[in-house]
Protein backbone atom coordinates (compact mmCIF):
# COMPACT_ATOMS: atom_id res chain seq x y z
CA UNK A 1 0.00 0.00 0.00
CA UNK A 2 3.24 2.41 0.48
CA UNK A 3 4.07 1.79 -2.48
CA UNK A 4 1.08 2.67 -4.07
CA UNK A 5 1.09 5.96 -2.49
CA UNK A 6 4.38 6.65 -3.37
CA UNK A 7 3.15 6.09 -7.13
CA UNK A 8 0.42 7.98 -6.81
CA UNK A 9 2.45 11.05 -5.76
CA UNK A 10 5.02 10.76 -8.69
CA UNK A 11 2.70 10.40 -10.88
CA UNK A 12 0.93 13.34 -9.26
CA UNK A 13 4.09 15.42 -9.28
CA UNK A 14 4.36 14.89 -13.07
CA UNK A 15 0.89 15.77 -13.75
CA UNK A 16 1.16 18.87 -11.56
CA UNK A 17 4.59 20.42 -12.55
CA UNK A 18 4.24 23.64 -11.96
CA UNK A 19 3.15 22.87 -8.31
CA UNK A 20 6.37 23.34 -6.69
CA UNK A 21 8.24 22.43 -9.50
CA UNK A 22 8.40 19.01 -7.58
CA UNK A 23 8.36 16.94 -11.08
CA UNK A 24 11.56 18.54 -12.69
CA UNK A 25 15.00 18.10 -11.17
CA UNK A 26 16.36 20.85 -9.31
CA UNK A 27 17.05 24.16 -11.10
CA UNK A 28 15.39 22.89 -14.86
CA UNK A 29 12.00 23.90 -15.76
CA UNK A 30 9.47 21.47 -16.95
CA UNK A 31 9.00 22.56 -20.18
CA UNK A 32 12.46 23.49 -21.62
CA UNK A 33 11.20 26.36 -24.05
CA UNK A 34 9.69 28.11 -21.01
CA UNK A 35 13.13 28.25 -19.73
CA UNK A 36 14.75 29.32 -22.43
CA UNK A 37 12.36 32.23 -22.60
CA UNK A 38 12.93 33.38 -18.81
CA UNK A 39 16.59 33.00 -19.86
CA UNK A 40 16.45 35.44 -22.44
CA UNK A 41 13.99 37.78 -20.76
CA UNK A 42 16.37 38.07 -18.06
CA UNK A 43 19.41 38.54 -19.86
CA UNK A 44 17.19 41.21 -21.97
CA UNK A 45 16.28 42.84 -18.43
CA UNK A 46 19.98 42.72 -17.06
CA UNK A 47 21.16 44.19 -20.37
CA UNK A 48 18.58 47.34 -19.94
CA UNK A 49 19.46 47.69 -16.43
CA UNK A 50 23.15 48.54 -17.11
CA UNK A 51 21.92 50.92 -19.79
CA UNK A 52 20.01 52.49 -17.71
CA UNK A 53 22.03 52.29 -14.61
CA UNK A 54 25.65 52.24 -15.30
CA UNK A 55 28.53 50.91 -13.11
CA UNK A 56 30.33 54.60 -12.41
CA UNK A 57 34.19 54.50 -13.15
CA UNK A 58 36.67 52.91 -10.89
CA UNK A 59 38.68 56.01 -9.05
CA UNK A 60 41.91 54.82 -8.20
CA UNK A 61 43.69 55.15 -4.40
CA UNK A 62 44.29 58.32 -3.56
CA UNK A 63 42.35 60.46 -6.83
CA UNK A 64 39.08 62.07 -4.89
CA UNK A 65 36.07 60.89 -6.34
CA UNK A 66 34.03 63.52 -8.43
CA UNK A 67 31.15 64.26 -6.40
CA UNK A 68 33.98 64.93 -3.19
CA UNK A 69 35.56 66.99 -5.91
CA UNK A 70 32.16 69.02 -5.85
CA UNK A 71 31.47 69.00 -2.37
CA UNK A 72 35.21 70.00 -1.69
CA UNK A 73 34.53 73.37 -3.89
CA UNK A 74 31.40 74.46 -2.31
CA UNK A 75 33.22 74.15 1.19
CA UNK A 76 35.96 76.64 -0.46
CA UNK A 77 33.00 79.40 -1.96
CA UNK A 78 31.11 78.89 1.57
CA UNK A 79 34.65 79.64 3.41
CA UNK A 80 35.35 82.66 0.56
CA UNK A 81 32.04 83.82 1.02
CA UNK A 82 32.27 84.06 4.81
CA UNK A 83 35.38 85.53 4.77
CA UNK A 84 34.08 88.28 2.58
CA UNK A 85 31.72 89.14 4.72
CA UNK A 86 33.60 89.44 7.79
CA UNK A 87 35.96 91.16 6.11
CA UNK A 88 33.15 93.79 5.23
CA UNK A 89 31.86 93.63 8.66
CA UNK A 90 35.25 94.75 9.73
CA UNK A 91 35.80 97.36 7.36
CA UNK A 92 32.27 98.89 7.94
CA UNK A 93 32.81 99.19 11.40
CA UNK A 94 36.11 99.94 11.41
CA UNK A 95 35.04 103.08 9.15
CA UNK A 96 32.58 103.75 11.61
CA UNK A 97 34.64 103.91 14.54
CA UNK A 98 37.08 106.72 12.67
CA UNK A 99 34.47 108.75 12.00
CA UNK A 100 32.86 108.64 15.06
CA UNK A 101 29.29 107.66 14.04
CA UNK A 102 29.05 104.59 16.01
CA UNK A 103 27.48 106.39 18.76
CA UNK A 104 25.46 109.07 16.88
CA UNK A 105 21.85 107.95 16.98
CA UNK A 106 20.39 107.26 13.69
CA UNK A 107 22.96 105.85 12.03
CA UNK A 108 22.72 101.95 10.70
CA UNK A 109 25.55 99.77 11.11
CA UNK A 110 25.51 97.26 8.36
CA UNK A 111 24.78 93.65 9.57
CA UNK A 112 26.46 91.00 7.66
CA UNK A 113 25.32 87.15 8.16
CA UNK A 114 28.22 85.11 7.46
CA UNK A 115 27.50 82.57 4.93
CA UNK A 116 25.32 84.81 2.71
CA UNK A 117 26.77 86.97 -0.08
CA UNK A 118 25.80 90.35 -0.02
CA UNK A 119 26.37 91.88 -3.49
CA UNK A 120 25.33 95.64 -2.41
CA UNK A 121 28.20 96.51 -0.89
C-alpha cells in the first residue's frame, strides 16, 4: 500500500509540474522552451538595467572621487564667502569707529550674516 502511495504522488508530481516544480529536477523547468524564454527575458532585463544604470568608473587610491571633488569646492566658496563678509563687517565698522558715528543715533551699522553673499556693498 506504500508503495502505491508513493506512485500515486510521482505520478501526481508529473501531472502537476508547476506545483512546486516538484516533477523537474532541481534548477530545470518542466517545459524546456519556457526556460529558455525566462533566460532570455532576463538577460534582456539585465542588459537594460546597465543601460540604464551604469557601473560609475573605478577612481583609483588616492584620486578624490568627483562628487567629493564638488562637495570640496562648495566648502571653499562657503569659506570665501564668509570671509568676505567678515571682512566687510570689519571694514564697515572699522570706518565707523574713525568717524565717530558709532554712537550718533540714527545711524545703521551694516549687519552681515556670514555665509550669505551680499552683493550691495
Amino acid at each position: 500500500m506504500l508503495e502505491s502511495i508513493q506512485r500515486q504522488r510521482v505520478s501526481h508530481a508529473q501531472v502537476l509540474p508547476g506545483k512546486g516544480n516538484r516533477g523537474a529536477p532541481p534548477g530545470r523547468s518542466a517545459v524546456p522552451g519556457i526556460a529558455q524564454a525566462v533566460e532570455r527575458q532576463n538577460r534582456a532585463m539585465r542588459e537594460l538595467s546597465h543601460r540604464a544604470f551604469p557601473e560609475p568608473p573605478a577612481v583609483p587610491d588616492g584620486v578624490s572621487a568627483p562628487i567629493e571633488q564638488a562637495a570640496r569646492m562648495q566648502r571653499r566658496r562657503q569659506a570665501a564667502a564668509t570671509e568676505a563678509a567678515v571682512l566687510r563687517r570689519a571694514r564697515a565698522q572699522r570706518a565707523a569707529r574713525t568717524q565717530g558715528a558709532a554712537g550718533r543715533p540714527g545711524t545703521i551699522t551694516p549687519v552681515v550674516v556670514p555665509g550669505r553673499l551680499d552683493c550691495s556693498a
